[in-house]
N, C-alpha and C. Protein backbone atom coordinates (compact mmCIF):
# COMPACT_ATOMS: atom_id res chain seq x y z
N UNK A 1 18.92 161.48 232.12
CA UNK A 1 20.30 161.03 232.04
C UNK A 1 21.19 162.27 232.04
N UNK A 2 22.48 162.16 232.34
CA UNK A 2 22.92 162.84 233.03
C UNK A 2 23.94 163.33 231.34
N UNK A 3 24.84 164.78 231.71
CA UNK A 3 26.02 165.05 230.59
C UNK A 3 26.97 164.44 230.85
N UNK A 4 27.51 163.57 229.80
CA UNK A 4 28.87 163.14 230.05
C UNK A 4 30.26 163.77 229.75
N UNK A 5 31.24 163.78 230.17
CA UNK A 5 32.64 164.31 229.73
C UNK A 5 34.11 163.83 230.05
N UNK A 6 34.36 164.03 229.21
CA UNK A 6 36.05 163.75 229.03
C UNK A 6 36.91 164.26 228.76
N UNK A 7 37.75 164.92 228.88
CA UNK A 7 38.85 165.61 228.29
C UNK A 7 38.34 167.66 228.00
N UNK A 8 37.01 167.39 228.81
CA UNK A 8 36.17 168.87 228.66
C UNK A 8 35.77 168.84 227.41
N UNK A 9 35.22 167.90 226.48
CA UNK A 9 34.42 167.24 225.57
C UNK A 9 33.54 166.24 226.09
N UNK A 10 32.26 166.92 225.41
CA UNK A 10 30.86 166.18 225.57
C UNK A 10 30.70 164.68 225.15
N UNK A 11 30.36 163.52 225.77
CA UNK A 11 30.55 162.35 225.30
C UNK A 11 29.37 161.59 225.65
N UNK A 12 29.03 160.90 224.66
CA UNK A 12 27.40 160.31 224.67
C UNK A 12 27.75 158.69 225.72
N UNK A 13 27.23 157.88 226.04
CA UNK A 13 27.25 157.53 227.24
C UNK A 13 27.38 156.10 226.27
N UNK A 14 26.71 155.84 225.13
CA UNK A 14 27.67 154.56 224.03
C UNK A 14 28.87 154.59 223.77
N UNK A 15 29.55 156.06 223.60
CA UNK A 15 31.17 156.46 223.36
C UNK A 15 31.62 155.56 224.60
N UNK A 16 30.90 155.85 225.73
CA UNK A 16 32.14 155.41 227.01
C UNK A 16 33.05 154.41 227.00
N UNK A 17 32.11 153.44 226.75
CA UNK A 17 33.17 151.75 226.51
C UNK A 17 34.40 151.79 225.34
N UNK A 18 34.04 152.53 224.15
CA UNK A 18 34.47 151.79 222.89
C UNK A 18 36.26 153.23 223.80
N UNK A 19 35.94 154.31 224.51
CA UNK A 19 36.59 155.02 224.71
C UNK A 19 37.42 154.86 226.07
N UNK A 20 37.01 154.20 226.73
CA UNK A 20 37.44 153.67 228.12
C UNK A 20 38.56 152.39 227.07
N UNK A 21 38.08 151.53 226.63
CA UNK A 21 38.79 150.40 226.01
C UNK A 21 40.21 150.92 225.23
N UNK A 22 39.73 152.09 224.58
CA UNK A 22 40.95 152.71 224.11
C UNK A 22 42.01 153.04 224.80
N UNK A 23 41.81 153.79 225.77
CA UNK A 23 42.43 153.93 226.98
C UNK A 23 43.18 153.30 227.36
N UNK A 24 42.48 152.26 227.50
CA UNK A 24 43.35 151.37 228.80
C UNK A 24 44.00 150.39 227.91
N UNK A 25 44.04 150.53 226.64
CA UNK A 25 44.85 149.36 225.51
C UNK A 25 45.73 148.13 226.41
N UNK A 26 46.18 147.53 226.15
CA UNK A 26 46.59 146.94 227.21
C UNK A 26 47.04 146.70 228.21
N UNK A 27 47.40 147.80 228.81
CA UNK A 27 47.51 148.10 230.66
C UNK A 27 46.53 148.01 231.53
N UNK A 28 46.54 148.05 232.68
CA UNK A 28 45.80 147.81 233.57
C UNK A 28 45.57 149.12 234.31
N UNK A 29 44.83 149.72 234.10
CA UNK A 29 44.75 151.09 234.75
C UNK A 29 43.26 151.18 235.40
N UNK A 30 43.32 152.39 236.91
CA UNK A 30 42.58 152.58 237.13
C UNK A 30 41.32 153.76 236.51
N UNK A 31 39.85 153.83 236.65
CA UNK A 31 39.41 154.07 236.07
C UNK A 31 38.47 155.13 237.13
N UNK A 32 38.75 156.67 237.34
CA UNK A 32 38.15 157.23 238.37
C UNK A 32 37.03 158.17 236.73
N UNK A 33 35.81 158.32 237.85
CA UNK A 33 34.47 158.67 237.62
C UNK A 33 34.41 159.90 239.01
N UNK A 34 34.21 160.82 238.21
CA UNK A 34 33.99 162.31 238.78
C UNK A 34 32.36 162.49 238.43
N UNK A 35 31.80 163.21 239.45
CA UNK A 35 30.97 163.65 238.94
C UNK A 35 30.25 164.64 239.96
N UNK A 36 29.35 165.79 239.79
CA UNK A 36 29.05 166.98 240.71
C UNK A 36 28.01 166.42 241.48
N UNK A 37 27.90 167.77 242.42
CA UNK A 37 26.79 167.05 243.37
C UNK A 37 25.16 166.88 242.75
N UNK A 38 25.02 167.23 241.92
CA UNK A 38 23.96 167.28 241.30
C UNK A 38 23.84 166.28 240.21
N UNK A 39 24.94 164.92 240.03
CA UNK A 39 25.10 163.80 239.03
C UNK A 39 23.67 162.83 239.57
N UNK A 40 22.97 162.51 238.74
CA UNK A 40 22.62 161.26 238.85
C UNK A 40 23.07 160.02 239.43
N UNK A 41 22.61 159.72 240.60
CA UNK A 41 23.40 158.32 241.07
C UNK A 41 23.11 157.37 239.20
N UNK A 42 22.39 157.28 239.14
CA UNK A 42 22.09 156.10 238.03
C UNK A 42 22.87 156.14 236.81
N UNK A 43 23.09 157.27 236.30
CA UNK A 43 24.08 157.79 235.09
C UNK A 43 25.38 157.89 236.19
N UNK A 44 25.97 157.99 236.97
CA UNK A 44 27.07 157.58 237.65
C UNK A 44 27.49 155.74 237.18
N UNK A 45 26.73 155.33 237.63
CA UNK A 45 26.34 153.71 237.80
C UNK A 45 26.86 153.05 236.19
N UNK A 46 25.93 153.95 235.65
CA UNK A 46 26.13 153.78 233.89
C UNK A 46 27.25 153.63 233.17
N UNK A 47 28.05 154.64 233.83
CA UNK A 47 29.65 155.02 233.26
C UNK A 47 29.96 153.49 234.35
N UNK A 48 30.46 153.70 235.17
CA UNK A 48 30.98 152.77 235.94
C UNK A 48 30.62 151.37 235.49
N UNK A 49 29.58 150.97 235.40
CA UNK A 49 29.25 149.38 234.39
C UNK A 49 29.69 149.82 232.88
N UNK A 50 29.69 150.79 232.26
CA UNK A 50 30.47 150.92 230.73
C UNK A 50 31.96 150.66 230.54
N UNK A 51 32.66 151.19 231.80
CA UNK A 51 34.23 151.32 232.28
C UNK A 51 34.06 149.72 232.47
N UNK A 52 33.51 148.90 233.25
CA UNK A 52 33.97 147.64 233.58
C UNK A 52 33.68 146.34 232.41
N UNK A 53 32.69 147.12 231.83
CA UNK A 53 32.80 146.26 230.12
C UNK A 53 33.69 146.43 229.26
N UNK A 54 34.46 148.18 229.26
CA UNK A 54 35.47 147.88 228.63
C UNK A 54 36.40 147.04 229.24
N UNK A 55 36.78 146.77 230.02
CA UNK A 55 38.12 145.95 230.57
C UNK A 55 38.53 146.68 232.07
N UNK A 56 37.80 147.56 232.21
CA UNK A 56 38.38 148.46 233.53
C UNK A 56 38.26 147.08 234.62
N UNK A 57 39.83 147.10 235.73
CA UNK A 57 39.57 146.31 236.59
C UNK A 57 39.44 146.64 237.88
N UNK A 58 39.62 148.16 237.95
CA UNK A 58 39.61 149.17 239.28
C UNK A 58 39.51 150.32 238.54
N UNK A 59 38.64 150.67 239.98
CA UNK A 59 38.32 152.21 239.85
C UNK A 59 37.75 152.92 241.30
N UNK A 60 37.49 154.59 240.65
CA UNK A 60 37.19 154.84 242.19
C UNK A 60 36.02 156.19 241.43
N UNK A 61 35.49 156.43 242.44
CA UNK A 61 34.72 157.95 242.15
C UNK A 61 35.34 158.73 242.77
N UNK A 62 35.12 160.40 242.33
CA UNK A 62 35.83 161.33 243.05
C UNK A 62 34.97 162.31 243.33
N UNK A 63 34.74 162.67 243.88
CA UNK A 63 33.67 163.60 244.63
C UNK A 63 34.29 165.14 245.06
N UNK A 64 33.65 166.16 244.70
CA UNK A 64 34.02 167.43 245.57
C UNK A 64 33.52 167.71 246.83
N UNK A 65 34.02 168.19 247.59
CA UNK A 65 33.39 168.11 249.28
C UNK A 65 32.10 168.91 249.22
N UNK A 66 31.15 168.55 250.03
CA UNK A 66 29.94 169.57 249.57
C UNK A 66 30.34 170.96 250.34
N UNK A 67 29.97 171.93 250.00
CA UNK A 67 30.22 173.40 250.09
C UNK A 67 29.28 173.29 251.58
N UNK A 68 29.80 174.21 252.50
CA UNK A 68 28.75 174.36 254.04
C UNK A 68 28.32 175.52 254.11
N UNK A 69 27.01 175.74 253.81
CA UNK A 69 26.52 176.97 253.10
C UNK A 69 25.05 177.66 254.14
């Protein structure tokens, strides 16, 4: 499983929901998921189903372009 983060603080992957929910208190906001080229598709996946249990109703991933090396 992969490191999680937020705010450039380490965050255990149970935090996500109760912290995504906080977030988005009652607005409707989108919910983008970053992660390097070296993320786990599956711990990607993880956050993204944690975000949509808290209440997230959109979202997107954000990706860095891969380097052409």
């Amino acid at each position: 499983m992969g490191v999680f983060n937020y705010g450039g603080n380490v965050v255990k992957l149970e935090s996500i929901r109760p912290l995504v929910k906080r977030l988005l208190g009652s607005q409707e906001r989108p919910v983008i998921v970053q992660g390097d080229e070296g993320a786990d598709f599956g711990s990607v996946l993880r956050v993204v189903d944690e975000a949509k249990l808290a209440g997230a109703q959109s979202g997107s991933l954000a990706t860095e372009p891969i380097s052409q090396s």
